[in-house]
Protein backbone atom coordinates (compact mmCIF):
# COMPACT_ATOMS: atom_id res chain seq x y z
CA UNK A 1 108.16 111.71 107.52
CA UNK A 2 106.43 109.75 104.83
CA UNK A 3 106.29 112.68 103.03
CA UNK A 4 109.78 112.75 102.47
CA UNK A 5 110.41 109.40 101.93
CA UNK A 6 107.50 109.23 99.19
CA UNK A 7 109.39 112.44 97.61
CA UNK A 8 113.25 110.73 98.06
CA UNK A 9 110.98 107.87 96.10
CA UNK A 10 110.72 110.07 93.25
CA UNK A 11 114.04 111.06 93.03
CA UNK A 12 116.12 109.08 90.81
CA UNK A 13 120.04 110.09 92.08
CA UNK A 14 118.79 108.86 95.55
CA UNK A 15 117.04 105.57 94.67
CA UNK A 16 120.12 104.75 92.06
CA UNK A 17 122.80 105.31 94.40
CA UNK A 18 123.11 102.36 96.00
CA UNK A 19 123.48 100.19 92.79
CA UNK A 20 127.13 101.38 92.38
CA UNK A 21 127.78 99.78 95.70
CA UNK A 22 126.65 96.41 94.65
CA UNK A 23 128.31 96.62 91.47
CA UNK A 24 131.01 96.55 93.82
CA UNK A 25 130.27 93.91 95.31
CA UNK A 26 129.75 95.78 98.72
CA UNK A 27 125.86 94.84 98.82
CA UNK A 28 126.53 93.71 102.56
CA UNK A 29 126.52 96.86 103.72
CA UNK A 30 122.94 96.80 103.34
CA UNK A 31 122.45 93.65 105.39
CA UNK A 32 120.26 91.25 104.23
CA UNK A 33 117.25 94.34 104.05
CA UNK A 34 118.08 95.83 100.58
CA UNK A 35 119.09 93.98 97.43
CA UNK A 36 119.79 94.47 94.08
CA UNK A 37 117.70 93.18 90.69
CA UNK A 38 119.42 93.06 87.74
CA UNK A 39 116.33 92.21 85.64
CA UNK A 40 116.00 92.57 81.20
CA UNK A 41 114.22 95.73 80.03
CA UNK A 42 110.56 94.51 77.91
CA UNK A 43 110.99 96.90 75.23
CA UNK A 44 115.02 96.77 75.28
CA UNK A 45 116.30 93.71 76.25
CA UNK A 46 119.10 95.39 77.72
CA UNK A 47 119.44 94.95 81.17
CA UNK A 48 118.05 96.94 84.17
CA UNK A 49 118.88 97.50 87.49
CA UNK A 50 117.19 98.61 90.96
CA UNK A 51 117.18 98.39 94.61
CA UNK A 52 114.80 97.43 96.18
CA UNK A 53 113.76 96.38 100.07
CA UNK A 54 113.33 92.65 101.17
CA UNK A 55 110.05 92.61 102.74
CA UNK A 56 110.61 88.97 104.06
CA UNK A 57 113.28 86.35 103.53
CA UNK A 58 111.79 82.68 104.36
CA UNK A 59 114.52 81.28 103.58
CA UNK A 60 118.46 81.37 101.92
CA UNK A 61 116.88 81.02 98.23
CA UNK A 62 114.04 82.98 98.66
CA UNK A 63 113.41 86.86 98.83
CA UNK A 64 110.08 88.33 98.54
CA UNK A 65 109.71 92.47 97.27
CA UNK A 66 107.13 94.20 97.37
CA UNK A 67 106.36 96.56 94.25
CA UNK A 68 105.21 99.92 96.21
CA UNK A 69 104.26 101.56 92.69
CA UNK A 70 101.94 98.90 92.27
CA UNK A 71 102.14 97.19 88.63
CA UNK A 72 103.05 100.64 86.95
CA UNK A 73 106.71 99.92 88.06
CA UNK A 74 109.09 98.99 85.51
CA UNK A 75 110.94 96.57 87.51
CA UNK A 76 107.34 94.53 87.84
CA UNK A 77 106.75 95.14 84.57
CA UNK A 78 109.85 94.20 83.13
CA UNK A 79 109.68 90.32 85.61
CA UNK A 80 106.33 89.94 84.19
CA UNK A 81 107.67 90.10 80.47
CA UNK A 82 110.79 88.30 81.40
CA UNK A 83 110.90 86.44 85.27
CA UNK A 84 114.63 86.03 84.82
CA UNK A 85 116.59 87.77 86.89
CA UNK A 86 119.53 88.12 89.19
CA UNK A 87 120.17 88.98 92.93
CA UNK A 88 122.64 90.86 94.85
CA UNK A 89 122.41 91.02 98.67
CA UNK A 90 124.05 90.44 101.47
CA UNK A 91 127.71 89.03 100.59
CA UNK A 92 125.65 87.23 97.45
CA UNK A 93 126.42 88.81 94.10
CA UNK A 94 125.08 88.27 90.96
CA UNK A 95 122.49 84.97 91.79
CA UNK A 96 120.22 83.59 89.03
CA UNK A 97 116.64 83.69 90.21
CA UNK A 98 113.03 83.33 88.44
CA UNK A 99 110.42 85.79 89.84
CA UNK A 100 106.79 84.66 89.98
CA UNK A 101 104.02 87.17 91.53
CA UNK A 102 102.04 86.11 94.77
CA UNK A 103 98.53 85.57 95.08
CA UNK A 104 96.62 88.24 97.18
CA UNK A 105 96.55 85.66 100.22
CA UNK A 106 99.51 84.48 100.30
CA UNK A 107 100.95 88.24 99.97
CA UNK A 108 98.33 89.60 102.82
CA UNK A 109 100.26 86.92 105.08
CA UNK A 110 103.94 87.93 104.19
CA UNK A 111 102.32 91.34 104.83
CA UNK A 112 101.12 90.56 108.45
CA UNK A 113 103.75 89.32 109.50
CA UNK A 114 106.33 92.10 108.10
CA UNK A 115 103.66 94.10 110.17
CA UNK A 116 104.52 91.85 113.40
CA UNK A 117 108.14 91.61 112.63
CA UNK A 118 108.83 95.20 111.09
CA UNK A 119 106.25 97.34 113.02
CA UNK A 120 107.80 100.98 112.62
CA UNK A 121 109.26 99.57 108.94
CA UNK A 122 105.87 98.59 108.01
CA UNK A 123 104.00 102.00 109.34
CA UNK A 124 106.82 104.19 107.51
CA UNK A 125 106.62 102.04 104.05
CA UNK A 126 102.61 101.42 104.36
CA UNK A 127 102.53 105.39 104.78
CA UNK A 128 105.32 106.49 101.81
CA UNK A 129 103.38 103.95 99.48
CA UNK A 130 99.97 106.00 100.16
CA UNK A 131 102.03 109.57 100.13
CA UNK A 132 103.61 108.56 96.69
CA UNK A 133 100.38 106.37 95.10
CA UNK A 134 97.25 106.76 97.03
CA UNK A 135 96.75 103.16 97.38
CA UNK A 136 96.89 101.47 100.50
CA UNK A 137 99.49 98.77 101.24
CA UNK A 138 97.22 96.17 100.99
CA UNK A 139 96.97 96.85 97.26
CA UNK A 140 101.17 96.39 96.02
CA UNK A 141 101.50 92.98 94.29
CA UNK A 142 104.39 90.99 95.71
CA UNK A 143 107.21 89.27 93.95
CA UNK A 144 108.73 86.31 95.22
CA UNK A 145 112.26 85.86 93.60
CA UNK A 146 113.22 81.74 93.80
CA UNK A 147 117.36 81.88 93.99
CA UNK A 148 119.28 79.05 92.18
CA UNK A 149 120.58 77.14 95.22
CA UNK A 150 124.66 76.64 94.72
CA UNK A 151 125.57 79.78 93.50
């Protein structure tokens, strides 16, 4: 199965179609699980836009992703240029955040305990990150995304 999700990965139609739904303000359809980041292309400056998973949600004003391509994906690329962003999820549209990257301890906890919390999740993404990159899941960096509280 983590073949095919590693391949559906790859595939752009499939990993841009749910941004249309957020656009329309219909992100809580997805829960609280998968969110949107509007972020501001390096080279561009226009602005970008991807879904992505929650790996863990400590609390209301703070998500954390987790960048399964590793530091080759554009998204990560692009916070690292720029760390302002916005988030869509859940019945939240649009919210000004500032992305910072976690250290490799503090993301090996948020990791163990998507493990306890997430066990089939975790298996399924830890095996589509080493079908689609070769690198274990131990390896992604992990973006914590700091929402602006009274949005």
């Amino acid at each position: 199965m983590s073949g095919l999700g590693a391949k559906l990965l790859r595939t752009r139609w499939f990993v841009r179609a749910p941004i249309g739904l957020f656009r329309a303000r219909l992100g809580f359809l997805f829960g609280g699980r998968v969110l949107l980041l509007e972020h501001i292309g390096r080279t561009s400056g226009e602005s970008r836009y991807v879904a992505l998973e929650a790996v863990s949600r400590p609390d209301p004003h703070t998500v954390i992703l987790a960048s399964g391509f590793g530091t080759t994906s554009q998204w990560y690329r692009n916070l690292q240029s720029n760390p302002k962003c916005w988030v869509s999820i859940g019945f939240e549209y649009r919210v000004p955040a500032t992305a910072t990257t976690m250290s490799s301890a503090d993301a090996k906890v948020v990791l163990a305990e998507y493990e306890q919390v997430h066990p089939a999740a975790y298996r399924e993404l830890s095996g589509v990150i080493e079908q689609a990159t070769g690198q274990s899941i131990d390896t992604v960096p992990l973006v914590e995304l700091t929402l602006e509280a009274g949005q």
